[in-house]
PDB file of N, CA and C in Angstrom:
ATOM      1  N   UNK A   1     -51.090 -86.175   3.887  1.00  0.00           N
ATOM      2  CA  UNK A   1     -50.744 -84.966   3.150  1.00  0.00           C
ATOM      3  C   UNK A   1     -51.993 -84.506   2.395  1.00  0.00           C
ATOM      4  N   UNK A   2     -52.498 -83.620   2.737  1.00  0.00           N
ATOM      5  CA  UNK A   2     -53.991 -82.574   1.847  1.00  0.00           C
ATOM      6  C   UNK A   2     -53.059 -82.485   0.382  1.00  0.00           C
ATOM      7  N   UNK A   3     -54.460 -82.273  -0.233  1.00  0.00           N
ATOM      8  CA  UNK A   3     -53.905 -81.852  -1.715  1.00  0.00           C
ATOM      9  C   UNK A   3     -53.236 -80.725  -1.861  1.00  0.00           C
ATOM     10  N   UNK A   4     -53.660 -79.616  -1.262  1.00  0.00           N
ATOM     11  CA  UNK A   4     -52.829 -78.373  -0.758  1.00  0.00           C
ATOM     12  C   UNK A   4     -50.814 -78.285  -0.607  1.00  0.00           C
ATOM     13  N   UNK A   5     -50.637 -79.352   0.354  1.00  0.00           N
ATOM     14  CA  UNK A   5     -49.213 -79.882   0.339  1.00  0.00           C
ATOM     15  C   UNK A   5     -48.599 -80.390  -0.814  1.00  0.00           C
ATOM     16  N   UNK A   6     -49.311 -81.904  -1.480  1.00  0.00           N
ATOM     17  CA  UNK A   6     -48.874 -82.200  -2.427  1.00  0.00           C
ATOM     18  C   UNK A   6     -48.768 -81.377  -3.889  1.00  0.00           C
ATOM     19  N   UNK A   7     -49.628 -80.508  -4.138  1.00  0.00           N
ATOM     20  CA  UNK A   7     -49.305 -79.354  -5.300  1.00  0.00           C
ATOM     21  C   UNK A   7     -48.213 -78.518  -4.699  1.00  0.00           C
ATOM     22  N   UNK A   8     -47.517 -78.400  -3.400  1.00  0.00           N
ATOM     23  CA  UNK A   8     -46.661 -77.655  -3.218  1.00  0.00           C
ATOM     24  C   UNK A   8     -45.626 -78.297  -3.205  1.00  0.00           C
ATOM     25  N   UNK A   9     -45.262 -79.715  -2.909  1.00  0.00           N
ATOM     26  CA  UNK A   9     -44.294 -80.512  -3.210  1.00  0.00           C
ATOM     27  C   UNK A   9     -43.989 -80.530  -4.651  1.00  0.00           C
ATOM     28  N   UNK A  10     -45.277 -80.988  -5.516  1.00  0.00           N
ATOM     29  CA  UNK A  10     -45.143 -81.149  -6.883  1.00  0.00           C
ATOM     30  C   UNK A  10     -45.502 -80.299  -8.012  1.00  0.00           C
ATOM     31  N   UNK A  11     -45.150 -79.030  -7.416  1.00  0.00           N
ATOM     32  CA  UNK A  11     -45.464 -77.717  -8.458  1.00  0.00           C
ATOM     33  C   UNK A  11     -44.624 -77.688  -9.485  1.00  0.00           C
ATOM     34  N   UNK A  12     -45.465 -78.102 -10.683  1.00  0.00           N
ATOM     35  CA  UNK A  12     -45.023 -77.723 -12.262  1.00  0.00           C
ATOM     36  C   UNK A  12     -45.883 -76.250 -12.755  1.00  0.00           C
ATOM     37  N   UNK A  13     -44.626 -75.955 -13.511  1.00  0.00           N
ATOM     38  CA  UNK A  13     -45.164 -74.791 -13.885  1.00  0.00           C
ATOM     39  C   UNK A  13     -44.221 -74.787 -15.505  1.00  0.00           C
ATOM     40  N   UNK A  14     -44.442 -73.620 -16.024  1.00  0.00           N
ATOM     41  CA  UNK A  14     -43.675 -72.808 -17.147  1.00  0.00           C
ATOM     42  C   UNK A  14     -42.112 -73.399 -17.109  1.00  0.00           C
ATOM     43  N   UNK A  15     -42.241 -72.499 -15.549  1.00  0.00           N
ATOM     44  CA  UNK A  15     -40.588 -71.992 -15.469  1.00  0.00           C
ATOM     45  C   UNK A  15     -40.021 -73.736 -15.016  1.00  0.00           C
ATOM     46  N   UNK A  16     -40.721 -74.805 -14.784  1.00  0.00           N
ATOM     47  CA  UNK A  16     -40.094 -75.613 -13.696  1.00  0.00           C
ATOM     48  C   UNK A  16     -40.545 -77.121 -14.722  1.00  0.00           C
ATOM     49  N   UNK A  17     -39.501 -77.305 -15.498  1.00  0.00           N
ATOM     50  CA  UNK A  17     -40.412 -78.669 -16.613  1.00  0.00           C
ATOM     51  C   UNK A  17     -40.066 -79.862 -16.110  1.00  0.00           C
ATOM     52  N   UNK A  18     -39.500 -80.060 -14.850  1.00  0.00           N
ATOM     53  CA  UNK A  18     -39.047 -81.355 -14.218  1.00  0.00           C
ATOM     54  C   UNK A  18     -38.679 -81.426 -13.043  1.00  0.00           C
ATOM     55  N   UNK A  19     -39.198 -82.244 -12.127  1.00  0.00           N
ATOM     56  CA  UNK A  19     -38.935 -82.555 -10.789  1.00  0.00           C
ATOM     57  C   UNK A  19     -38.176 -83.539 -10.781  1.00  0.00           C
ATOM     58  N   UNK A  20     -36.872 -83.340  -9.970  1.00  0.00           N
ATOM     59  CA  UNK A  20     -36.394 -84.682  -9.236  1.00  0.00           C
ATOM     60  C   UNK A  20     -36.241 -84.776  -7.692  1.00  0.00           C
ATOM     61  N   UNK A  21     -36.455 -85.893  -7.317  1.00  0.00           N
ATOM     62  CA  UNK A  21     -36.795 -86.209  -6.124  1.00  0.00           C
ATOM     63  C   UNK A  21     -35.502 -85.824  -5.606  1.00  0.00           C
ATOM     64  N   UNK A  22     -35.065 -84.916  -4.160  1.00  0.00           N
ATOM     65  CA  UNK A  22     -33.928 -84.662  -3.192  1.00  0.00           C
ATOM     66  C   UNK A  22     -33.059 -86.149  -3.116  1.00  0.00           C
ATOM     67  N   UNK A  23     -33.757 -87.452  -2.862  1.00  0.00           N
ATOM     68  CA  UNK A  23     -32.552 -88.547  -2.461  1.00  0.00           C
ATOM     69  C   UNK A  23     -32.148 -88.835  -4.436  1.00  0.00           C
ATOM     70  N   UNK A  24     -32.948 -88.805  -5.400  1.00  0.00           N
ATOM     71  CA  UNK A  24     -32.508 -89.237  -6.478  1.00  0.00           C
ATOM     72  C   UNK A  24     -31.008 -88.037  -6.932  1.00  0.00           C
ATOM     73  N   UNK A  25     -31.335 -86.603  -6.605  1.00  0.00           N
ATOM     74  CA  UNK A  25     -30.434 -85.715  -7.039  1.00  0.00           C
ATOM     75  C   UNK A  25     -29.057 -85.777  -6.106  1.00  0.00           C
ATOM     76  N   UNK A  26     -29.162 -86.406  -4.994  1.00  0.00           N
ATOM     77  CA  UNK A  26     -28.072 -86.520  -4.760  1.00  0.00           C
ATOM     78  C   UNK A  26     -27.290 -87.510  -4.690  1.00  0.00           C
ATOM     79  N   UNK A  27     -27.853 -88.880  -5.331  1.00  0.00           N
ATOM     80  CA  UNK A  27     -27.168 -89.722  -6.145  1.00  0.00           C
ATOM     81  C   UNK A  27     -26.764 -89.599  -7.090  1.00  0.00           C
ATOM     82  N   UNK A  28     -27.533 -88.700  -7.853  1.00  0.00           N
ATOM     83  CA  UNK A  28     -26.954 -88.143  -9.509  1.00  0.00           C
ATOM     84  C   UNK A  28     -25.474 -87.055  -9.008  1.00  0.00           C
ATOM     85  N   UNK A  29     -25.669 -86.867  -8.391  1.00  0.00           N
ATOM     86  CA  UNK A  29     -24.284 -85.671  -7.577  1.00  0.00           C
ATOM     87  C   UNK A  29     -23.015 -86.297  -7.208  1.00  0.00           C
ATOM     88  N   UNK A  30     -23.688 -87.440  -6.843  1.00  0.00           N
ATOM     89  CA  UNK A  30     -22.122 -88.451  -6.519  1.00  0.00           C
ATOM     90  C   UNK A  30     -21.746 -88.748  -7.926  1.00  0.00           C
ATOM     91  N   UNK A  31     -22.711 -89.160  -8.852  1.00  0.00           N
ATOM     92  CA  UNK A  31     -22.097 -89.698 -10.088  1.00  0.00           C
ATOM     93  C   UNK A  31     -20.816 -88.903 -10.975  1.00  0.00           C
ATOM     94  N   UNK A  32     -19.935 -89.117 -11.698  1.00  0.00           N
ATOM     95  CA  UNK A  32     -19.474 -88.978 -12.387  1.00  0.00           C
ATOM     96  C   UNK A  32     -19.636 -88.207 -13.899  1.00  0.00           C
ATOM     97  N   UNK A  33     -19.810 -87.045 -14.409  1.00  0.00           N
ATOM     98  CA  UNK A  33     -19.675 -86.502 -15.909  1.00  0.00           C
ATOM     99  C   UNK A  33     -19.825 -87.375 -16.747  1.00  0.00           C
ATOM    100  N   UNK A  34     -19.088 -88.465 -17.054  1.00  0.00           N
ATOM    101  CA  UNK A  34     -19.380 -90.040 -17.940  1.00  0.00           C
ATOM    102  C   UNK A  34     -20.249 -90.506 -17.554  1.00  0.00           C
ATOM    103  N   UNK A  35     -20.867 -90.809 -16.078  1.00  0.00           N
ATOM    104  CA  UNK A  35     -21.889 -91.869 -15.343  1.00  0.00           C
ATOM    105  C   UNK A  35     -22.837 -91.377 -15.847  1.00  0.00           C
ATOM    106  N   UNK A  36     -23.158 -89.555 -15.872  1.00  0.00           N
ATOM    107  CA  UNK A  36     -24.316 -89.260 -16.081  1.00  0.00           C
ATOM    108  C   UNK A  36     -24.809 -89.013 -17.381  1.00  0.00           C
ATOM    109  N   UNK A  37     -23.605 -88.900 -18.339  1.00  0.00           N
ATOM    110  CA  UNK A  37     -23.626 -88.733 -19.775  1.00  0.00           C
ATOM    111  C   UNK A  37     -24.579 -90.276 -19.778  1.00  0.00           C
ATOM    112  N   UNK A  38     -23.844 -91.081 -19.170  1.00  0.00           N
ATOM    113  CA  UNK A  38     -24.351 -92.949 -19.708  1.00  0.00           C
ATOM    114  C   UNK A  38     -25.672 -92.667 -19.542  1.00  0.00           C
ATOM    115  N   UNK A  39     -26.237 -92.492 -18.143  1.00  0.00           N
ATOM    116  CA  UNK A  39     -27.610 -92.769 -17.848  1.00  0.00           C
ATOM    117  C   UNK A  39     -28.457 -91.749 -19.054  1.00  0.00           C
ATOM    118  N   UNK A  40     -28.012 -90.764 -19.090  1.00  0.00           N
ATOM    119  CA  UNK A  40     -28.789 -89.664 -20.198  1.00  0.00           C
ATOM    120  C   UNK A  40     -28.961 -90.801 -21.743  1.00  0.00           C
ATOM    121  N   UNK A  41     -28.157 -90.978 -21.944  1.00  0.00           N
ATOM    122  CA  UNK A  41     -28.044 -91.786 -23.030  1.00  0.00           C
ATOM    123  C   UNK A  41     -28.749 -92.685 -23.254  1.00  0.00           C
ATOM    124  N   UNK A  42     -29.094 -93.710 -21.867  1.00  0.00           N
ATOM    125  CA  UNK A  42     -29.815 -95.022 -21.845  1.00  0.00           C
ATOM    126  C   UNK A  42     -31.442 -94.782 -21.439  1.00  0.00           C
ATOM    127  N   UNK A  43     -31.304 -93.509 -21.393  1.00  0.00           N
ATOM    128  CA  UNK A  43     -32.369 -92.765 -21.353  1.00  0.00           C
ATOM    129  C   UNK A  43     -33.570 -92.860 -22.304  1.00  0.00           C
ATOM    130  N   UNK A  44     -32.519 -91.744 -22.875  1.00  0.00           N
ATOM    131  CA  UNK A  44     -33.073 -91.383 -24.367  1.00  0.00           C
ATOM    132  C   UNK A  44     -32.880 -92.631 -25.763  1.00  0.00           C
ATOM    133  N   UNK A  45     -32.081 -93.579 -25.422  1.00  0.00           N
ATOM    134  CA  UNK A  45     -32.775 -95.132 -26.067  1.00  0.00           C
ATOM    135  C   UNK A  45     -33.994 -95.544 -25.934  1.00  0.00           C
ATOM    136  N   UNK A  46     -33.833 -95.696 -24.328  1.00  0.00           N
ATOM    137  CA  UNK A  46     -35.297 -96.507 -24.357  1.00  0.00           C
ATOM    138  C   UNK A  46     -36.409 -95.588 -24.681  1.00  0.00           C
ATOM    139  N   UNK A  47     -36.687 -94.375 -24.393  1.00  0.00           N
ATOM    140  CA  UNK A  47     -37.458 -93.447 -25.168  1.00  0.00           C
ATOM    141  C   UNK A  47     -37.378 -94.100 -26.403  1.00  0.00           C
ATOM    142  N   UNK A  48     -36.765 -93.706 -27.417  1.00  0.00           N
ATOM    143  CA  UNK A  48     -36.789 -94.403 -28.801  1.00  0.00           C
ATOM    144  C   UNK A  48     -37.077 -95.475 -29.516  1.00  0.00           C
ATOM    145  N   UNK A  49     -36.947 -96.395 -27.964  1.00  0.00           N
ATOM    146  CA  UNK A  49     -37.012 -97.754 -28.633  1.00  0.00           C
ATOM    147  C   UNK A  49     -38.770 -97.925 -28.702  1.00  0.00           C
ATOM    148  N   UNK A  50     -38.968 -97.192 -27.130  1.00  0.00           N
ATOM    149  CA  UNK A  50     -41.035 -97.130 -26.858  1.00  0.00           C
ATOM    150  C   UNK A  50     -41.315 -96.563 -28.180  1.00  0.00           C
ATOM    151  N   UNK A  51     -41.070 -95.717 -28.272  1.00  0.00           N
ATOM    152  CA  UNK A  51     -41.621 -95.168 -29.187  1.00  0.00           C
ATOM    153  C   UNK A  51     -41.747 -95.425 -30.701  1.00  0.00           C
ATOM    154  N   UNK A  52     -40.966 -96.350 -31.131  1.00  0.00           N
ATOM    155  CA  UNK A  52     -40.405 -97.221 -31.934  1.00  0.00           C
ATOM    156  C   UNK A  52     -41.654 -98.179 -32.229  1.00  0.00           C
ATOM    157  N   UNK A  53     -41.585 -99.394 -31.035  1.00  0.00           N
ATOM    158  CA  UNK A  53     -42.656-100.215 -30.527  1.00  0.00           C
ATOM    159  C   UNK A  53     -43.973 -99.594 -30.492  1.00  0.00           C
ATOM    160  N   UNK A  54     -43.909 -98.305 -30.197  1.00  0.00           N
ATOM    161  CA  UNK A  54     -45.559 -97.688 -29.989  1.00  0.00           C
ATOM    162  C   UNK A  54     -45.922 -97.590 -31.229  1.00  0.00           C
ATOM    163  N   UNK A  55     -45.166 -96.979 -32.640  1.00  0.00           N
ATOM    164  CA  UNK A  55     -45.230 -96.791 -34.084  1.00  0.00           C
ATOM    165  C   UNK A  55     -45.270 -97.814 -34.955  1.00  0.00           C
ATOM    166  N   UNK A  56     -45.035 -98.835 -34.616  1.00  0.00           N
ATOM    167  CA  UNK A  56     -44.787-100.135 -34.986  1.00  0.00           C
ATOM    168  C   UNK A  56     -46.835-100.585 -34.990  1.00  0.00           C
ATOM    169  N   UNK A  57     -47.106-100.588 -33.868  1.00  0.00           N
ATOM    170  CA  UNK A  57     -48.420-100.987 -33.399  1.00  0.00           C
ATOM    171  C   UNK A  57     -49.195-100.387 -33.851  1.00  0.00           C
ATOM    172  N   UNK A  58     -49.414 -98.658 -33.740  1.00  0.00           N
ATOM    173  CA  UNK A  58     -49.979 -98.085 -34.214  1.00  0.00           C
ATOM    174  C   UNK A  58     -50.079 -97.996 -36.242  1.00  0.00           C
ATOM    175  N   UNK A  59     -48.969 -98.226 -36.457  1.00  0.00           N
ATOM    176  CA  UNK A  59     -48.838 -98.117 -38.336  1.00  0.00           C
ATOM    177  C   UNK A  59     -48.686 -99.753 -38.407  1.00  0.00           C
ATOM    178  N   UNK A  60     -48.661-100.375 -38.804  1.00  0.00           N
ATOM    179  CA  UNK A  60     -48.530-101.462 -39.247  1.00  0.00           C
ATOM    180  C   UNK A  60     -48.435-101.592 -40.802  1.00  0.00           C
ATOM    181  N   UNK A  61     -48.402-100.683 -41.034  1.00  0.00           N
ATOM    182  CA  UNK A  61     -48.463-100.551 -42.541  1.00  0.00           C
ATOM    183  C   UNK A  61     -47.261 -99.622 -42.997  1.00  0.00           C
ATOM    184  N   UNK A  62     -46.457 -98.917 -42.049  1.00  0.00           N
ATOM    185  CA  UNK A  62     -45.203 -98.152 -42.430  1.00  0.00           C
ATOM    186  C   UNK A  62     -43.893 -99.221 -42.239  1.00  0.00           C
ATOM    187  N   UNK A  63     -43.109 -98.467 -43.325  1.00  0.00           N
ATOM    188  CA  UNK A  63     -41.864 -99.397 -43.161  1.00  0.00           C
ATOM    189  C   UNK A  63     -40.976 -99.261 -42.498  1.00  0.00           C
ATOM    190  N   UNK A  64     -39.747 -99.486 -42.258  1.00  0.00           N
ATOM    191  CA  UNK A  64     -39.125 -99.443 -41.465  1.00  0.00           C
ATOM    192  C   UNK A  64     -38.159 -97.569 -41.997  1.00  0.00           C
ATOM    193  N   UNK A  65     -38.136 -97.580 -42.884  1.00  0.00           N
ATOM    194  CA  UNK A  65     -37.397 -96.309 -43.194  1.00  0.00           C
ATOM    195  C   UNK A  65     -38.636 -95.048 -42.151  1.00  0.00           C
ATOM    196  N   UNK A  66     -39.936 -94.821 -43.175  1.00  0.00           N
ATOM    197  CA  UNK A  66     -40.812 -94.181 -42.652  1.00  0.00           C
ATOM    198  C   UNK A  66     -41.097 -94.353 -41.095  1.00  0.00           C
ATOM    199  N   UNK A  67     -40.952 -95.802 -40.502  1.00  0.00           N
ATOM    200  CA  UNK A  67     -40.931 -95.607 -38.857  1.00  0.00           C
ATOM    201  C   UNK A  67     -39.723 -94.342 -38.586  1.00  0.00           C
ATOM    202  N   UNK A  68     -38.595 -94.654 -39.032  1.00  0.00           N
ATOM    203  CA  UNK A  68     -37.389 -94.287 -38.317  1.00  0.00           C
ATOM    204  C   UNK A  68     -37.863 -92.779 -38.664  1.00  0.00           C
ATOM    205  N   UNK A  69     -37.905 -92.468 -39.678  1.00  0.00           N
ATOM    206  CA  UNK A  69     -38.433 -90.822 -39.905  1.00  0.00           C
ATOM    207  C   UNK A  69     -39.099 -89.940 -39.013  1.00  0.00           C
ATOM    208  N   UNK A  70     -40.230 -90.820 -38.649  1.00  0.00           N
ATOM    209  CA  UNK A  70     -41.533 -90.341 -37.766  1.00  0.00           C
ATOM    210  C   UNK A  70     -41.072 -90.235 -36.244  1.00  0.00           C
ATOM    211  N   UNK A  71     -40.267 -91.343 -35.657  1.00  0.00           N
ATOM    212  CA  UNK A  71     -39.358 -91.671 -34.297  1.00  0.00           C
ATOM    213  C   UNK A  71     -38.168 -90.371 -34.364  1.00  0.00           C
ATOM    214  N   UNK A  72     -37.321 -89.601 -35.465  1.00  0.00           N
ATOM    215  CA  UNK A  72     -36.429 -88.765 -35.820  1.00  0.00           C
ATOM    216  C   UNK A  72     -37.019 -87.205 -35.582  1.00  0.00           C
ATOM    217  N   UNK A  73     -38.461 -87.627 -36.034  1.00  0.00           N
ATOM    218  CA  UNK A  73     -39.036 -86.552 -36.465  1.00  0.00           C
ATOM    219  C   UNK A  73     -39.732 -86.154 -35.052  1.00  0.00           C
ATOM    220  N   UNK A  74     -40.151 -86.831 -34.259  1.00  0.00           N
ATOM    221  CA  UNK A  74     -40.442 -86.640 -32.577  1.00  0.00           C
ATOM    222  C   UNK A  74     -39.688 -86.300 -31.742  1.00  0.00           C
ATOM    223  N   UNK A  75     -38.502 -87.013 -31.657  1.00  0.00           N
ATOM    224  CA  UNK A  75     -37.881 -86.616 -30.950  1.00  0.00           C
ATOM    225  C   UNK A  75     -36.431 -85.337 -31.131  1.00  0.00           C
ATOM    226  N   UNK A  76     -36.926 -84.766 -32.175  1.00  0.00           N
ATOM    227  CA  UNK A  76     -36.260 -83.636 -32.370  1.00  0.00           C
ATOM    228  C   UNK A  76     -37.156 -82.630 -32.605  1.00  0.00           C
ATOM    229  N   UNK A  77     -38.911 -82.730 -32.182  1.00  0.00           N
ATOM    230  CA  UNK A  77     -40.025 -81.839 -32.283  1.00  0.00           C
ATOM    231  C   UNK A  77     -40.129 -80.842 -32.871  1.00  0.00           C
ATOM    232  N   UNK A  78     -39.874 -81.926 -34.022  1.00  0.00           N
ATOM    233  CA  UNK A  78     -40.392 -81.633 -35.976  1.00  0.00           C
ATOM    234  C   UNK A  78     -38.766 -81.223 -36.630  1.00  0.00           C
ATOM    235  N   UNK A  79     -37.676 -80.732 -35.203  1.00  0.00           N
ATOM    236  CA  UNK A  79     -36.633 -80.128 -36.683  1.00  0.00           C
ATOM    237  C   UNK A  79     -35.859 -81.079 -37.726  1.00  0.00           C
ATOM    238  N   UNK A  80     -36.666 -82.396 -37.743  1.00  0.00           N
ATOM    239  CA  UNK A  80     -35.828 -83.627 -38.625  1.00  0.00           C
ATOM    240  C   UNK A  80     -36.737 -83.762 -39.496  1.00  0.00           C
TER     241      UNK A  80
END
């Protein structure tokens, strides 16, 4: 595959903030309203938790209130 193809497979743009792969979307299609609520969910944990762990490493000197603030405050991009 030329690079030519692969930017046309994997065109991000503005309008387009996420690709999912054809066999992944139509496993998500079989799933269930609850199934997919779950996976969204276990999602956006482990997001939190990295990011958690990444703040942890990086501050070593913040506490645990001020972690949770900064982790609140990201992932709601700034409205917390």
């Amino acid at each position: 595959m030329s690079n030519g193809e692969i930017q046309e497979v994997l065109r991000l743009d503005r309008g387009q903030i996420e690709v999912v792969d054809d066999e992944l979307a139509e496993v998500l299609r079989g799933k269930t309203p609850a199934e997919r609520i779950q996976i969204g969910f276990c999602i956006w944990t482990s997001v939190r938790d990295m990011l958690l762990v990444h703040l942890k490493s990086t501050y070593p000197e913040w506490n645990s209130e001020r972690l949770n603030k900064e982790v609140s405050r990201r992932l709601s991009h700034g409205a917390v």
